[in-house]
Each structure stands twice: as C-alpha cells, then as structure tokens.
N, C-alpha and C. Protein backbone atom coordinates (compact mmCIF):
# COMPACT_ATOMS: atom_id res chain seq x y z
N UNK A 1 -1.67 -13.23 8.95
CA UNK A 1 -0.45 -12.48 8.80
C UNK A 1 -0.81 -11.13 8.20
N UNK A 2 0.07 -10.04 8.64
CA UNK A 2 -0.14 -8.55 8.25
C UNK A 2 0.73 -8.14 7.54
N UNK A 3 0.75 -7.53 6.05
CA UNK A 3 1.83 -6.85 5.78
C UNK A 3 1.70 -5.40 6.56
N UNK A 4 2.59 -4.82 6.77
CA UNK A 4 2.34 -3.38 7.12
C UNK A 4 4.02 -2.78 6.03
N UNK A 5 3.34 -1.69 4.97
CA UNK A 5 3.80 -1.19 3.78
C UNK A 5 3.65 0.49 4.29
N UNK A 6 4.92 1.16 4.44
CA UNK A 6 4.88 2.48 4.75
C UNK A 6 5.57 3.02 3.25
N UNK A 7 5.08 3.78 2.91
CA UNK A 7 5.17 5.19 1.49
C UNK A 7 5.80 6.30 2.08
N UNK A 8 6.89 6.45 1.69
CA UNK A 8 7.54 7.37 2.04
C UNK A 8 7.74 8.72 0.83
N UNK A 9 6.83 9.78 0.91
CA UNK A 9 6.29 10.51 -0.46
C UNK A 9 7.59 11.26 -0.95
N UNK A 10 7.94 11.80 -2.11
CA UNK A 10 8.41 12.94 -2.31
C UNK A 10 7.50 14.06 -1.69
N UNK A 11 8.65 15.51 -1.29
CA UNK A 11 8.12 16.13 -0.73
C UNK A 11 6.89 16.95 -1.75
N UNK A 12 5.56 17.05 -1.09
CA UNK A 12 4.52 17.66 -1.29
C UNK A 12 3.62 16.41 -2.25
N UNK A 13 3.79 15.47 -2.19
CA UNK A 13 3.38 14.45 -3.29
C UNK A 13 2.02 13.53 -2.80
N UNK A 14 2.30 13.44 -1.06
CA UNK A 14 1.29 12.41 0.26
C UNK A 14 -0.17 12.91 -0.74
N UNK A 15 -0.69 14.22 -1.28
CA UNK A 15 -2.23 14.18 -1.58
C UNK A 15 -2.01 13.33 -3.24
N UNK A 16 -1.05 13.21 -3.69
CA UNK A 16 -1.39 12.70 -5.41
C UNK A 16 -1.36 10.44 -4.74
N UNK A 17 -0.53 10.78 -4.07
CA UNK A 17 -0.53 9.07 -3.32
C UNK A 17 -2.20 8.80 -3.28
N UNK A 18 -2.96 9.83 -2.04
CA UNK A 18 -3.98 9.62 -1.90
C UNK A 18 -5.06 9.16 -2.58
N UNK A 19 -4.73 10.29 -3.87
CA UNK A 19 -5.84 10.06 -4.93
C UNK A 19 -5.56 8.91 -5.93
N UNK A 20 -4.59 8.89 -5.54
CA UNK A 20 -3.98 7.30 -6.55
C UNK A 20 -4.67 5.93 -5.94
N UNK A 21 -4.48 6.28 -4.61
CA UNK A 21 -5.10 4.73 -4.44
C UNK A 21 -6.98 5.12 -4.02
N UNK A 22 -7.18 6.22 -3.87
CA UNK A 22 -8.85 6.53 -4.10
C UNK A 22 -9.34 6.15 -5.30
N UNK A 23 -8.57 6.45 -6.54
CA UNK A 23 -9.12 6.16 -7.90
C UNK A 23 -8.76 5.27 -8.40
N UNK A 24 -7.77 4.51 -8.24
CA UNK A 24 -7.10 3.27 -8.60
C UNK A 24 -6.71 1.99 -7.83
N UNK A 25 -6.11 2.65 -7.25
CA UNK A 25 -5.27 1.47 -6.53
C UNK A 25 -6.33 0.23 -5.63
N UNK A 26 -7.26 0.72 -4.81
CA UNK A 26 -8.13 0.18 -4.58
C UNK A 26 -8.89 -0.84 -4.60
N UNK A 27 -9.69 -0.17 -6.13
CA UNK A 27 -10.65 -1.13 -7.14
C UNK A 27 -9.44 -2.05 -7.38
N UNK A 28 -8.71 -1.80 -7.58
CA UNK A 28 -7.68 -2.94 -8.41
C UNK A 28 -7.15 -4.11 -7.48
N UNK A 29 -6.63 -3.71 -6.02
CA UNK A 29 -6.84 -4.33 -4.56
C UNK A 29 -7.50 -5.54 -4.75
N UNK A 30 -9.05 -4.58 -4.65
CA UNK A 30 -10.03 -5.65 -4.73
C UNK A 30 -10.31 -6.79 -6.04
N UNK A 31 -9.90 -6.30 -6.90
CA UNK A 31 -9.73 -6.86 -8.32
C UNK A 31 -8.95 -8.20 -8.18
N UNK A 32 -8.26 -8.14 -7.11
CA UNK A 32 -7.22 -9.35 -7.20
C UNK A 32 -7.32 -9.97 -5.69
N UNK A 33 -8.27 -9.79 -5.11
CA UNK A 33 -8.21 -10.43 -3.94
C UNK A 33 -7.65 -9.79 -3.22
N UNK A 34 -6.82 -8.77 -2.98
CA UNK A 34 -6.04 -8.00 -1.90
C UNK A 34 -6.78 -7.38 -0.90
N UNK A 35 -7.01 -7.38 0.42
CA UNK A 35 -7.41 -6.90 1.51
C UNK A 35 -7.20 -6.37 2.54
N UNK A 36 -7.17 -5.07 2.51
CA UNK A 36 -6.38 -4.15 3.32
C UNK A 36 -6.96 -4.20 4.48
N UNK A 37 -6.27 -3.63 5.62
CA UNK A 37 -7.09 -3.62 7.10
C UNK A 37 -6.40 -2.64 7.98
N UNK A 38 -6.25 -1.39 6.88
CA UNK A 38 -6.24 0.05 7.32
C UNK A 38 -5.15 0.85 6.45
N UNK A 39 -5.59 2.29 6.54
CA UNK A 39 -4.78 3.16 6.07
C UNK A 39 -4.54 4.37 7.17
N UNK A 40 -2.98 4.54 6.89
CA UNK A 40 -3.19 5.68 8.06
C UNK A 40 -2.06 6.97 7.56
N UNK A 41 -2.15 8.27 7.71
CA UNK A 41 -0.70 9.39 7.87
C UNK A 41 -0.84 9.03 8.99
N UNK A 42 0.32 10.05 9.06
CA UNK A 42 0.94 10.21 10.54
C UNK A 42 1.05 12.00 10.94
N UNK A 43 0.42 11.93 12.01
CA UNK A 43 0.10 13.08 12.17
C UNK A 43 1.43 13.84 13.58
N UNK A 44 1.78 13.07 14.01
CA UNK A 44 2.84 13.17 14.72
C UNK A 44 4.33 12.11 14.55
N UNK A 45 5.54 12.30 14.31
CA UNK A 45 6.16 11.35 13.94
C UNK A 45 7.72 12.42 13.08
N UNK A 46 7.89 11.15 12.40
CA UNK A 46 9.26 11.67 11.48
C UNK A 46 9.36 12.54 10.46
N UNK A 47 7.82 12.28 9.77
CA UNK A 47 7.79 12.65 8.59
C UNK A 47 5.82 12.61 8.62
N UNK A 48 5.53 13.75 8.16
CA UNK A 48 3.80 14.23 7.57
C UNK A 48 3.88 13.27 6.54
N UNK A 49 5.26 13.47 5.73
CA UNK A 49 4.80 12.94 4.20
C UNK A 49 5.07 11.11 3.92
N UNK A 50 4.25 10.89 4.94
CA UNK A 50 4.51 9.25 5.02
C UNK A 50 3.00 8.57 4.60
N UNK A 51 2.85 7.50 4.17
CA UNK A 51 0.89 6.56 4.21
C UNK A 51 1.63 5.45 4.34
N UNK A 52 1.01 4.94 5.71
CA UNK A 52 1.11 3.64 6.64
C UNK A 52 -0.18 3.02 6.04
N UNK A 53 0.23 1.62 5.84
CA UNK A 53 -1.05 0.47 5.23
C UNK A 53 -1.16 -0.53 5.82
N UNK A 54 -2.22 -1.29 6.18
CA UNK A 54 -2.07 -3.06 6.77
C UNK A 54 -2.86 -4.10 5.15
N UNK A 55 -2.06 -4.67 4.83
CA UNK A 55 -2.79 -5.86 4.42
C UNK A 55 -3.18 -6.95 5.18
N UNK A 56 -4.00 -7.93 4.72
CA UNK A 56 -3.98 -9.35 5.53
C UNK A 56 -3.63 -10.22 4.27
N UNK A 57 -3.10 -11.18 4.77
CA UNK A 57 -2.57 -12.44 4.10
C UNK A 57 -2.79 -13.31 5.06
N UNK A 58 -3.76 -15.14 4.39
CA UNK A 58 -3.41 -16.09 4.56
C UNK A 58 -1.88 -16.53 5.55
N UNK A 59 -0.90 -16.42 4.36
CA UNK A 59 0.45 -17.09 4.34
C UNK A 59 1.23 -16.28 3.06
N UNK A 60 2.39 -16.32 3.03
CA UNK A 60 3.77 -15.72 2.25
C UNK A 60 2.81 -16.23 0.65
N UNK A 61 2.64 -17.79 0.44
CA UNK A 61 1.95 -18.35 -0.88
C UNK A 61 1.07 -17.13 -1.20
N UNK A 62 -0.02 -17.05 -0.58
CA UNK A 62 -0.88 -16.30 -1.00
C UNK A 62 -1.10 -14.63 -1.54
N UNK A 63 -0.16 -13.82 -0.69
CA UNK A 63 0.75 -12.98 -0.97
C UNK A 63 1.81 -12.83 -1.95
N UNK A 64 2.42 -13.97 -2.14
CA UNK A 64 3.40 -13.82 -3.67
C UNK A 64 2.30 -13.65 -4.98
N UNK A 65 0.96 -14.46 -4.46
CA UNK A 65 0.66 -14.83 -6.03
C UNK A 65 -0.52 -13.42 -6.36
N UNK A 66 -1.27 -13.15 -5.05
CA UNK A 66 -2.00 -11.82 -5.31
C UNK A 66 -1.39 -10.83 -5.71
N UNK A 67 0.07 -10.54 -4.81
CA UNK A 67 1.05 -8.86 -5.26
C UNK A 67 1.32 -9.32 -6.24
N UNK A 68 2.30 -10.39 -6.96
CA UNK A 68 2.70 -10.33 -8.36
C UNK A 68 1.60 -10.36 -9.03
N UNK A 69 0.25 -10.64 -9.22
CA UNK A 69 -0.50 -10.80 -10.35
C UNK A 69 -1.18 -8.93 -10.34
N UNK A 70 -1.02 -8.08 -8.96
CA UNK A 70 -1.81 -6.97 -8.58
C UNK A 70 -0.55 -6.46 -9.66
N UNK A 71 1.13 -6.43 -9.05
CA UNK A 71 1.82 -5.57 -9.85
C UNK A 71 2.56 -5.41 -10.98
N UNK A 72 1.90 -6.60 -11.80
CA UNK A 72 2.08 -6.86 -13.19
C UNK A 72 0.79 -6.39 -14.17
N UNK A 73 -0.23 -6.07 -13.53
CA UNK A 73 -1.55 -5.91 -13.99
C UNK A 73 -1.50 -4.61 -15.36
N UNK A 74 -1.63 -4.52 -16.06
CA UNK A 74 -1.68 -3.44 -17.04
C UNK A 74 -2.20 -2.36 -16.58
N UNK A 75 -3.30 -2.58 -16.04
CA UNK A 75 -3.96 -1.25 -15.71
C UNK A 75 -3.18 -0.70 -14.40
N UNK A 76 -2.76 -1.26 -13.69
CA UNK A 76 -2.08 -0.75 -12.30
C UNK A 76 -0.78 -0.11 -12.94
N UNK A 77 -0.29 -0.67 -13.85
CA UNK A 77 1.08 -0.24 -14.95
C UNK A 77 0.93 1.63 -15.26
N UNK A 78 0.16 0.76 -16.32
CA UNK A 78 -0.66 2.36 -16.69
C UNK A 78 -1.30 3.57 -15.83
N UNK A 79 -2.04 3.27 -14.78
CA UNK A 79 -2.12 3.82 -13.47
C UNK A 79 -1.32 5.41 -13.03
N UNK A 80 -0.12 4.16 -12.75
CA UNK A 80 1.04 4.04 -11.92
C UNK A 80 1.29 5.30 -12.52
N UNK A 81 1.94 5.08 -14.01
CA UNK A 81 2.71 5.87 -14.64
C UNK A 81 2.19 7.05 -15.14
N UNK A 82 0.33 7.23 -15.09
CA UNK A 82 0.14 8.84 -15.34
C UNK A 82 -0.02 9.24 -14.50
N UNK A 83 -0.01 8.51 -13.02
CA UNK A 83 -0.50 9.71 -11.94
C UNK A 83 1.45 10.17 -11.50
N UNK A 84 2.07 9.54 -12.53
CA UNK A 84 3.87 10.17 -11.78
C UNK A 84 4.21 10.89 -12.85
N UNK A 85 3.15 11.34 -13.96
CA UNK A 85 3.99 12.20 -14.66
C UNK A 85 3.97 13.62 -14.81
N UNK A 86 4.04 13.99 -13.35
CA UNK A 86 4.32 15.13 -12.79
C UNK A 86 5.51 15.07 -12.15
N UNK A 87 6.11 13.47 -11.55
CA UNK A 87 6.85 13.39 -10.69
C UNK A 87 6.56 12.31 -9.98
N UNK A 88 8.20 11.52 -9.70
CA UNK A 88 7.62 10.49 -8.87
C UNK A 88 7.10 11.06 -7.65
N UNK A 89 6.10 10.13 -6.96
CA UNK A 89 5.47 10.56 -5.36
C UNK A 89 5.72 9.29 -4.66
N UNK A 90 6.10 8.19 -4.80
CA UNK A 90 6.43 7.55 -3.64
C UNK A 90 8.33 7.12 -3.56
N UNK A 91 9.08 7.71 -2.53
CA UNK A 91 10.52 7.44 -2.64
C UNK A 91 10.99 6.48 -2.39
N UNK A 92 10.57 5.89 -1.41
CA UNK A 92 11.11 4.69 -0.49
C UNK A 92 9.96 3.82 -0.06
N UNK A 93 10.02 2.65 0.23
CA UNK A 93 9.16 1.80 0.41
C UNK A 93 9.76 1.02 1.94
N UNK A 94 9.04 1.06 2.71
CA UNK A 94 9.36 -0.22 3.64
C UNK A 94 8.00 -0.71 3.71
N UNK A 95 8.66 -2.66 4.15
CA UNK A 95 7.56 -3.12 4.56
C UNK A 95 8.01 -4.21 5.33
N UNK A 96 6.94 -5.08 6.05
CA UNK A 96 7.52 -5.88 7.22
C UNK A 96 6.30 -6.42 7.17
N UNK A 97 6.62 -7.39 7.82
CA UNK A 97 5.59 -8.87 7.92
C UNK A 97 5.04 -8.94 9.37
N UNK A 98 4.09 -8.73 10.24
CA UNK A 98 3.68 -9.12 10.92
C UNK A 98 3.05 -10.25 11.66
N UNK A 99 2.67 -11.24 12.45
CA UNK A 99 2.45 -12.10 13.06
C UNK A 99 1.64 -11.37 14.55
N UNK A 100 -0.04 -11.72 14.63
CA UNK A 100 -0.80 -11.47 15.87
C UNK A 100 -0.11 -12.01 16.58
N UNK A 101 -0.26 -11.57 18.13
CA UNK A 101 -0.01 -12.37 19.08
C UNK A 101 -1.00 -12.92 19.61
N UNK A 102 -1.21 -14.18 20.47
CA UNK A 102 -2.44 -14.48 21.37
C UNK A 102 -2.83 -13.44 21.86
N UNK A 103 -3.09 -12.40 22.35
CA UNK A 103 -3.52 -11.68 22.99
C UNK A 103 -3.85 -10.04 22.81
N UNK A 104 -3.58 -10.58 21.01
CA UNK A 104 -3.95 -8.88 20.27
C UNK A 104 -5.64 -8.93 20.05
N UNK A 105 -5.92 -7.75 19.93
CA UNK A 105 -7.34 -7.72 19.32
C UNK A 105 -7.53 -7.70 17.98
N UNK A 106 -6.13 -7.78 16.74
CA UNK A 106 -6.59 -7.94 15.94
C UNK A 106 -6.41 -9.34 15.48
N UNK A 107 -6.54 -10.31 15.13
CA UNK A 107 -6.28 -11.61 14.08
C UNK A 107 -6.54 -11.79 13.38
C-alpha cells in the first residue's frame, strides 16, 4: 500500500519545506521505520508551490503505529517548530491511500 501526501506550501515557502525534510525530516523517516518511494514538485500543474510524496506501508496497522510514533517524536516537534518560525510553510495537506494494481510496475 502507498500513501501519496501532497504539501501544499505557503506562498514562497516550497524551498524552506525542502530543506526541512533534507535536514530533518528524513533521518527521522528513517528513525522510525518510514519508507518513502519518491519525492516530487510539480513542474507543470495547479500550483509550483506544491511537494508530492509516496510512502510504502505494509497495511493501515503499520502506518498508524510508525506516523503516530514519527509525529509525536520530540525532535520532529522541535524540528517542525524552528524551521516555521519565520512562518508557517505547509497550508494544506492532502493525502490518499493507494492500492497497486496487477499490472503496475510498482508493488
């Protein structure tokens, strides 16, 4: 299963996102088992100031217990809150659950 998590930035904010999860967000990912399987902008679309993500998950179980333990973490807390005190940079959040099909190339 895929989460796919789109960041929808305040305007001019998409490079402080960047460096947030270059310097942080990441290591911390990995810190808890979380495993991403891509990052992307969008270079044509609605909005420049968007970062498209894939996680993988097991199952929903495995996913409740990695994100809550990733976004309770102190250091992701702390993180969080000096790279926004310029301003928040992420506005809106969507995300959606994916399911491969037989016949994707990714699984």
């Amino acid at each position: 299963m895929y989460e796919m998590r789109v960041y929808h930035c305040a305007p001019g904010r998409l490079p402080a996102l960047n460096q947030r999860f270059t310097d942080v967000t990441l290591a911390l990912f990995r810190k808890h088992g979380i495993e991403q399987a891509g990052f992307f902008t969008t270079v044509v679309g609605a909005s420049n100031q968007a970062l498209t993500y894939l996680l993988k998950w097991e199952n929903m179980a495995e996913r409740e217990a990695k994100w809550n333990a990733f976004a309770s973490d102190p250091e992701w807390l702390a993180a969080r809150a000096a790279s926004e005190a310029d301003g928040v940079i992420v506005e809106r959040i969507e995300n959606s659950f994916l399911a491969p099909t037989a016949y994707s190339a990714v699984r």
